[in-house]
C-alpha atoms as a PDB file:
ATOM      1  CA  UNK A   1     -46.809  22.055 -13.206  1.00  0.00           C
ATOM      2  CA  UNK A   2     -49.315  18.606 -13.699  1.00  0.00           C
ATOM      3  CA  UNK A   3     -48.729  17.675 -17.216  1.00  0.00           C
ATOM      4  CA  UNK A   4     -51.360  15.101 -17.738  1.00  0.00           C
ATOM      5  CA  UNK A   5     -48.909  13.445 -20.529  1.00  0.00           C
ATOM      6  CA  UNK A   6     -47.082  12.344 -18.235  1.00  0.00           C
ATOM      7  CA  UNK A   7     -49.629  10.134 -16.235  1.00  0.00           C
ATOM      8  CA  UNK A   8     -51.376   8.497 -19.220  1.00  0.00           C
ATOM      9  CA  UNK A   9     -47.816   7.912 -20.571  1.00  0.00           C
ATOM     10  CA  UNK A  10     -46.644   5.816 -17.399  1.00  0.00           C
ATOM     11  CA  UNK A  11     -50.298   4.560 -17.349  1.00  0.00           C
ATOM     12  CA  UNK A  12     -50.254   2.799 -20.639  1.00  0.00           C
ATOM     13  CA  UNK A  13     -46.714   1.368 -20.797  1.00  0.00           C
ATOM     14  CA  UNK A  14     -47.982  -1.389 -17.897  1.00  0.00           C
ATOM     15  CA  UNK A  15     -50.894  -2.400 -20.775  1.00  0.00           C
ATOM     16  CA  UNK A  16     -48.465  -2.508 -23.486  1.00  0.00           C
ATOM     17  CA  UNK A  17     -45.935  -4.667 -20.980  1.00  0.00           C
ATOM     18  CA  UNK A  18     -49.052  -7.022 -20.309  1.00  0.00           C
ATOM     19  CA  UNK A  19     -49.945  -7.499 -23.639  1.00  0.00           C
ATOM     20  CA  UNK A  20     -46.217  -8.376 -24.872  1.00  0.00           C
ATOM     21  CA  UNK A  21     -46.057 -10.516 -21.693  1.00  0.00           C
ATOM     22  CA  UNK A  22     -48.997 -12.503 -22.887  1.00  0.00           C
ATOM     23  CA  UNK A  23     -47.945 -13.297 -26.302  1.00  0.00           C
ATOM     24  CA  UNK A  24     -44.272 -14.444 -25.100  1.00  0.00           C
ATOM     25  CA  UNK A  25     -46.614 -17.296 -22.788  1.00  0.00           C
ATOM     26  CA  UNK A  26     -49.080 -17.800 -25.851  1.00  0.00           C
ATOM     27  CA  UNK A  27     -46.744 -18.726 -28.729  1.00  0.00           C
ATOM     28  CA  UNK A  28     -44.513 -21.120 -25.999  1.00  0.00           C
ATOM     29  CA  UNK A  29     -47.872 -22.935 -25.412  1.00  0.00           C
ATOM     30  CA  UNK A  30     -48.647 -23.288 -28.946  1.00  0.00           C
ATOM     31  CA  UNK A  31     -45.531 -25.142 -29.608  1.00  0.00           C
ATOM     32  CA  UNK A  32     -46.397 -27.243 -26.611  1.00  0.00           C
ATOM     33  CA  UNK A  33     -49.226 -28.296 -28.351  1.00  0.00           C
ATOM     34  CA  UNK A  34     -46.561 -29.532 -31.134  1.00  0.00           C
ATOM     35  CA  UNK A  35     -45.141 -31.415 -29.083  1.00  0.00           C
ATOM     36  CA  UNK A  36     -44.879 -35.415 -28.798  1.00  0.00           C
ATOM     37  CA  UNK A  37     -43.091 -37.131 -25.724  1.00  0.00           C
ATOM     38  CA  UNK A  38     -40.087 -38.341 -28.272  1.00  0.00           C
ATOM     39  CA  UNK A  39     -37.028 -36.296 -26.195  1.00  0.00           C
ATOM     40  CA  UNK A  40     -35.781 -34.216 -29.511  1.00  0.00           C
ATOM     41  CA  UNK A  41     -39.416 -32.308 -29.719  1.00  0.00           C
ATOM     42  CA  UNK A  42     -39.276 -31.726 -26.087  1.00  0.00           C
ATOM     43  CA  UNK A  43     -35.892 -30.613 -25.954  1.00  0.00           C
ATOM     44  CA  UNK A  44     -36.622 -27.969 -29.322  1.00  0.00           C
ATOM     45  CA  UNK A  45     -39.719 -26.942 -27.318  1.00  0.00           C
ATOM     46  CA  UNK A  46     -38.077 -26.025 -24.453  1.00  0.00           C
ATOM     47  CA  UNK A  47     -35.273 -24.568 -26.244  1.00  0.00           C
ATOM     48  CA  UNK A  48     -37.253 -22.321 -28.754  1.00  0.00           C
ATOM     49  CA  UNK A  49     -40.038 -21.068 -26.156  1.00  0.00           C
ATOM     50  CA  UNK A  50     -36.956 -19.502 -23.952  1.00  0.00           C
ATOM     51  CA  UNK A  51     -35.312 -17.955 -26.574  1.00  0.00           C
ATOM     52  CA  UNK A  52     -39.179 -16.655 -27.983  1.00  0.00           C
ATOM     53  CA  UNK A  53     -39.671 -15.574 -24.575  1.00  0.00           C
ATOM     54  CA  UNK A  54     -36.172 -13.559 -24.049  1.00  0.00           C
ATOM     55  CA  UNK A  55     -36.718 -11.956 -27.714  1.00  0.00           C
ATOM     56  CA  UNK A  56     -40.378 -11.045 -27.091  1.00  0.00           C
ATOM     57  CA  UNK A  57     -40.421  -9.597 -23.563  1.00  0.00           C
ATOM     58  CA  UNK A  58     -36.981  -7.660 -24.066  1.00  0.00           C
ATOM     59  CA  UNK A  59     -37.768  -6.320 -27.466  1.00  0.00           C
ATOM     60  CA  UNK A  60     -41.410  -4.772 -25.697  1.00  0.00           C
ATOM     61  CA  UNK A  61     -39.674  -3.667 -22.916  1.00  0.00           C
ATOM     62  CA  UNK A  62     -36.900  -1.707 -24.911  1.00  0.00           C
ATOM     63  CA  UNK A  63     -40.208  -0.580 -27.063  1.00  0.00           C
ATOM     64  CA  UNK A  64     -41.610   0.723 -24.229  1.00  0.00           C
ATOM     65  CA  UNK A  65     -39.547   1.632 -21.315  1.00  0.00           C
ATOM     66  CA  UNK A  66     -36.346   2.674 -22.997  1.00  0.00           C
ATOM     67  CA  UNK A  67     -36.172   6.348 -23.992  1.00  0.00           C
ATOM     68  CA  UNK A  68     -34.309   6.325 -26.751  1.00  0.00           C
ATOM     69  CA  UNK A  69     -34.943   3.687 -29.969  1.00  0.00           C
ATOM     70  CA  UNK A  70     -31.554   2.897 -32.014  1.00  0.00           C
ATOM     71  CA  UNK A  71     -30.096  -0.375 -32.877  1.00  0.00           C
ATOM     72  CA  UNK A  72     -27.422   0.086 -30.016  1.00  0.00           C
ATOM     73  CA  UNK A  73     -30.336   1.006 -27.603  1.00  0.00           C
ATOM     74  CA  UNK A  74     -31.632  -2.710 -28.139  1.00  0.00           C
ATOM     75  CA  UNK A  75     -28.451  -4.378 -28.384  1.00  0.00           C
ATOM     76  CA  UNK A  76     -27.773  -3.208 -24.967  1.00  0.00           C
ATOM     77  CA  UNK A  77     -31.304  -4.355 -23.900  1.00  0.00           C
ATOM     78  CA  UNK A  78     -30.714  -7.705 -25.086  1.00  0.00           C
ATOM     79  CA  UNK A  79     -26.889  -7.635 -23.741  1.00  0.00           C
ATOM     80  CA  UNK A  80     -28.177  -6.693 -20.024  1.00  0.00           C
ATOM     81  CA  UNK A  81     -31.012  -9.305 -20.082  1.00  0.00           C
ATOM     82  CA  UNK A  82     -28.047 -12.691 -20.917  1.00  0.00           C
ATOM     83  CA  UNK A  83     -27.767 -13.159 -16.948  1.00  0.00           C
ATOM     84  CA  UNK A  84     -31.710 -13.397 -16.419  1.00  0.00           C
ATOM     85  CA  UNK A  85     -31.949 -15.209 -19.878  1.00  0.00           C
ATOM     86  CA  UNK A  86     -29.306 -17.969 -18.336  1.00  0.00           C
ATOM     87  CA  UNK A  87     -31.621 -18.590 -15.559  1.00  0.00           C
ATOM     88  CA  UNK A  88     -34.759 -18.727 -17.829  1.00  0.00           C
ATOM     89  CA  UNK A  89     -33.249 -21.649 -19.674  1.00  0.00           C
ATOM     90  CA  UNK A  90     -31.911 -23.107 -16.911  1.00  0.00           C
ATOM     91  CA  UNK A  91     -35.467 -23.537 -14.922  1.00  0.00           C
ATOM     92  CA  UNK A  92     -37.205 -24.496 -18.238  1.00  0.00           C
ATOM     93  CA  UNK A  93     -34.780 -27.025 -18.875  1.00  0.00           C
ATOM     94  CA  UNK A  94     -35.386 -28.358 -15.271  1.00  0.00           C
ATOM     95  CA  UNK A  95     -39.091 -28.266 -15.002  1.00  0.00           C
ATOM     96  CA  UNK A  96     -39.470 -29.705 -18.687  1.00  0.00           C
ATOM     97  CA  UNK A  97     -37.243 -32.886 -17.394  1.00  0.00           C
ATOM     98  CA  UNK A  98     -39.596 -33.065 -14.177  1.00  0.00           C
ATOM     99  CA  UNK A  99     -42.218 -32.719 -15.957  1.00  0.00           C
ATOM    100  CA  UNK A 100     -41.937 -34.880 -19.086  1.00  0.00           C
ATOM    101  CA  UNK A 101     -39.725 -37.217 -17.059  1.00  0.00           C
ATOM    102  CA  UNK A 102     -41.688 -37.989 -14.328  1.00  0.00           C
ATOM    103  CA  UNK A 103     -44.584 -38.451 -16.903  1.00  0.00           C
ATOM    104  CA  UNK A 104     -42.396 -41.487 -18.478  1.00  0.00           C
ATOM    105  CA  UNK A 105     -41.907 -42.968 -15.172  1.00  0.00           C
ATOM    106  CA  UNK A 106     -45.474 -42.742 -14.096  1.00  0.00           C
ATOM    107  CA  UNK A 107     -46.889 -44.090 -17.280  1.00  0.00           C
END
């Protein structure tokens, strides 16, 4: 009753998860890097990396985990994920005004 299928198919989904994973940090940091420390680039930075972030990582994990692939399917991924995506802005909002703020007050 082993169906090897099985294992490689739960053994590849973690790769696939990593890989999406790395992309949502990668394009986030690449509009860091167009950044300047006027506040209106820092608050669009912040602003379009979460919302990258949210689309990326729930769109690869509806790819991947979910077992069935329709446009409801992914609306409900998305739907599910508003509660975590609330506290993704929230903290990026608050570390970018640490970070950028305490930056102005330093130097």
């Amino acid at each position: 009753m082993f169906d090897e299928r099985a294992v490689t198919n739960v053994t590849a989904r973690p790769r696939s998860a990593a890989i999406a994973l790395g992309s949502a940090l990668f394009f986030p940091h690449q509009l860091g890097a167009l950044m300047t420390r006027r506040a209106l680039p820092v608050v669009f930075g912040t602003l379009s990396g979460s919302i990258l972030f949210y689309l990326i990582t729930n769109f690869a994990d509806w790819l991947v985990f979910w077992n069935t692939h329709t446009a409801e399917t992914l609306m409900e991924c998305f739907y599910v994920a508003i509660p975590f995506f609330r506290n993704t802005l929230a903290s990026d909002a608050i570390g970018a005004a640490i970070l950028f703020g305490g930056y102005e007050v330093v130097c």
